[in-house]
C-alpha atoms as a PDB file:
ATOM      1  CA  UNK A   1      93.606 114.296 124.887  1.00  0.00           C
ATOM      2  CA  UNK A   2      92.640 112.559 127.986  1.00  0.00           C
ATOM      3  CA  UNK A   3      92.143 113.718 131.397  1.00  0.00           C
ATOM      4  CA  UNK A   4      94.201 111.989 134.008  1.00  0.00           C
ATOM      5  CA  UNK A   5      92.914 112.107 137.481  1.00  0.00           C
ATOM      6  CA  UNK A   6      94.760 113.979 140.061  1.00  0.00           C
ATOM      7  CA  UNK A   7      97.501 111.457 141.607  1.00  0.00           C
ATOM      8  CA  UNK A   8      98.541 113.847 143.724  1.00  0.00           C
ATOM      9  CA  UNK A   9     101.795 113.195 144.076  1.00  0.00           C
ATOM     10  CA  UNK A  10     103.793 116.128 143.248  1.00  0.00           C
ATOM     11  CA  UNK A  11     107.385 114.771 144.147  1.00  0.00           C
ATOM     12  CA  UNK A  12     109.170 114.356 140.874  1.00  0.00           C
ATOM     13  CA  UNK A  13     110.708 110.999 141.409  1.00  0.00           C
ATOM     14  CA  UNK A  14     107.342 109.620 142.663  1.00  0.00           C
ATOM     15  CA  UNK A  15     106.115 110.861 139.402  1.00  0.00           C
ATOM     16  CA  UNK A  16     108.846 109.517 137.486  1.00  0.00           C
ATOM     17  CA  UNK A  17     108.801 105.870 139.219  1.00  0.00           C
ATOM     18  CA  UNK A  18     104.357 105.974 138.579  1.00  0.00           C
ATOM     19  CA  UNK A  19     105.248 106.792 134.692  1.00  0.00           C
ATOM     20  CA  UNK A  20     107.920 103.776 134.469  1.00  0.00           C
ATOM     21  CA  UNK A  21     105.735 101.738 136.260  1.00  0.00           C
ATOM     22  CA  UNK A  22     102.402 102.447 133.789  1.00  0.00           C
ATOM     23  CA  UNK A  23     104.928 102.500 131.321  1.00  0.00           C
ATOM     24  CA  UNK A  24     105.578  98.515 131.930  1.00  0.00           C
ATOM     25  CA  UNK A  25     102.457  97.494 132.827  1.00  0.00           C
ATOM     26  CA  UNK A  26     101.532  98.634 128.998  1.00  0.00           C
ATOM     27  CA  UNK A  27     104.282  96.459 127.787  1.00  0.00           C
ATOM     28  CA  UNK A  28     103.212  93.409 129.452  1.00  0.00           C
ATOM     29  CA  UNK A  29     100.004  93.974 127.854  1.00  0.00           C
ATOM     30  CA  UNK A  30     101.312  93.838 124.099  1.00  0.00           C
ATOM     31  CA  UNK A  31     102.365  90.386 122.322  1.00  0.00           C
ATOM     32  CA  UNK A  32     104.322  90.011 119.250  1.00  0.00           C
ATOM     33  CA  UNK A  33     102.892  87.469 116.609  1.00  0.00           C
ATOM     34  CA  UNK A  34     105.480  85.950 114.108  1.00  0.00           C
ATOM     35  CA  UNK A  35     103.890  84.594 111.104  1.00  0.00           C
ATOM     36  CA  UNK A  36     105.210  83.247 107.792  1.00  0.00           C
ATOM     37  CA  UNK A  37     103.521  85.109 104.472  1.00  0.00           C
ATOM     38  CA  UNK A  38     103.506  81.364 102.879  1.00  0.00           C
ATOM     39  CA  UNK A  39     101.658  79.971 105.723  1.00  0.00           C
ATOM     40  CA  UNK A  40      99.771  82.705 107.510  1.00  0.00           C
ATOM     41  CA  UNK A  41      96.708  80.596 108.950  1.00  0.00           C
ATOM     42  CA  UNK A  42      98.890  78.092 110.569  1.00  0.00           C
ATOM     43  CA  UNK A  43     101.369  80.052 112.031  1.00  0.00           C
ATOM     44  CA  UNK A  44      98.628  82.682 113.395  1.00  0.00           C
ATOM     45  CA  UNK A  45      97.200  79.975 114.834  1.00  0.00           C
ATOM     46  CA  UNK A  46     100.145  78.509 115.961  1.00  0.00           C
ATOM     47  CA  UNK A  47     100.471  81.276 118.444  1.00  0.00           C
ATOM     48  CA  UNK A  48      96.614  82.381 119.468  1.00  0.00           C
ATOM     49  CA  UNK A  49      96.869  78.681 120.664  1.00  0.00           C
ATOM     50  CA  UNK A  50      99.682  79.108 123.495  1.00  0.00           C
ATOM     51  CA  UNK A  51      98.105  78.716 126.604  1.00  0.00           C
ATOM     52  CA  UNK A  52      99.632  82.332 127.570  1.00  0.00           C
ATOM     53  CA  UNK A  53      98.299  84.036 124.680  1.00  0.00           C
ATOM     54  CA  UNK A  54      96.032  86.639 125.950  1.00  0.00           C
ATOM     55  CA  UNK A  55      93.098  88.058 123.837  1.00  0.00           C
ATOM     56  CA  UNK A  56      92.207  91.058 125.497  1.00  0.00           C
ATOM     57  CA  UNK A  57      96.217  92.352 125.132  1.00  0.00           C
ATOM     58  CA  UNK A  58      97.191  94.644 122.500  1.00  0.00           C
ATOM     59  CA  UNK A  59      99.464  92.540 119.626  1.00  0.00           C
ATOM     60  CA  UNK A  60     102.264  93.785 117.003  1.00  0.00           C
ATOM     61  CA  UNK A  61     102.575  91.372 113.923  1.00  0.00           C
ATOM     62  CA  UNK A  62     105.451  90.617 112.836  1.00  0.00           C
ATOM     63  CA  UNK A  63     106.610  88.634 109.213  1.00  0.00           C
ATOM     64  CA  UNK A  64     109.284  86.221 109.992  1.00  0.00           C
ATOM     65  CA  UNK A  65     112.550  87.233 108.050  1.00  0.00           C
ATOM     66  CA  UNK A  66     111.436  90.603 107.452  1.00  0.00           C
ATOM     67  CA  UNK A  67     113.369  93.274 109.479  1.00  0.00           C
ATOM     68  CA  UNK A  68     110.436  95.568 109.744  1.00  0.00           C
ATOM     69  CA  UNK A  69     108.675  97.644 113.239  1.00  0.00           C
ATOM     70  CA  UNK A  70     104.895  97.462 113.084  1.00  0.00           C
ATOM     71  CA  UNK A  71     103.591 100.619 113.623  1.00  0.00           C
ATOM     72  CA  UNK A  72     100.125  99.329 111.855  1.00  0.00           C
ATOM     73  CA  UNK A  73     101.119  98.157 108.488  1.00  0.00           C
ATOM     74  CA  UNK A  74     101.977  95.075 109.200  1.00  0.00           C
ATOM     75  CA  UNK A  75      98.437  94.197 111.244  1.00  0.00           C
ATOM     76  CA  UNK A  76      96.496  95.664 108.951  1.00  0.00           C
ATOM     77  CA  UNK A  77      98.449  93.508 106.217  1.00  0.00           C
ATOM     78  CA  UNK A  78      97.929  90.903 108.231  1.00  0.00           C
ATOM     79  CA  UNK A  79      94.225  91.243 108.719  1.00  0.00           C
ATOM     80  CA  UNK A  80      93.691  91.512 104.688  1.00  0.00           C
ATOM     81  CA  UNK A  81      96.082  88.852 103.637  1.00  0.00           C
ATOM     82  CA  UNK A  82      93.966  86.522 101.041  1.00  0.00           C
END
């Protein structure tokens, strides 16, 4: 487990208002990617080309028309797709 540094803030809604706000700056940090299992290499690229894709973010993957939460499988399906 990491160490956090002391905040010092001991007031329990201060605390609570610094964890929602880490807690959002995470999620603007992650991207979804949609791609299509018949067309994988298009539609990957499709969305790494957006001008507000961001590289250095954290990314889910997601198979269009498949109800499923990515929780790994999916990337690493993704990643070893032939």
């Amino acid at each position: 487990m990491t160490d956090l540094p002391d905040s010092g803030i001991t007031d329990p809604i201060e605390l609570l208002a610094l964890a929602y706000k880490l807690n959002k700056d995470l999620e603007a940090e992650s991207q979804l990617l949609v791609v299509r299992r018949d067309n994988i290499f298009t539609t990957a690229m499709y969305f790494i080309g957006q001008p507000d894709f961001n590289f250095n973010a954290r990314f889910a993957v997601e198979f269009s028309g498949e109800d499923v939460v990515d929780i790994g499988g999916a990337k690493r399906e993704f990643f070893r797709y032939d």
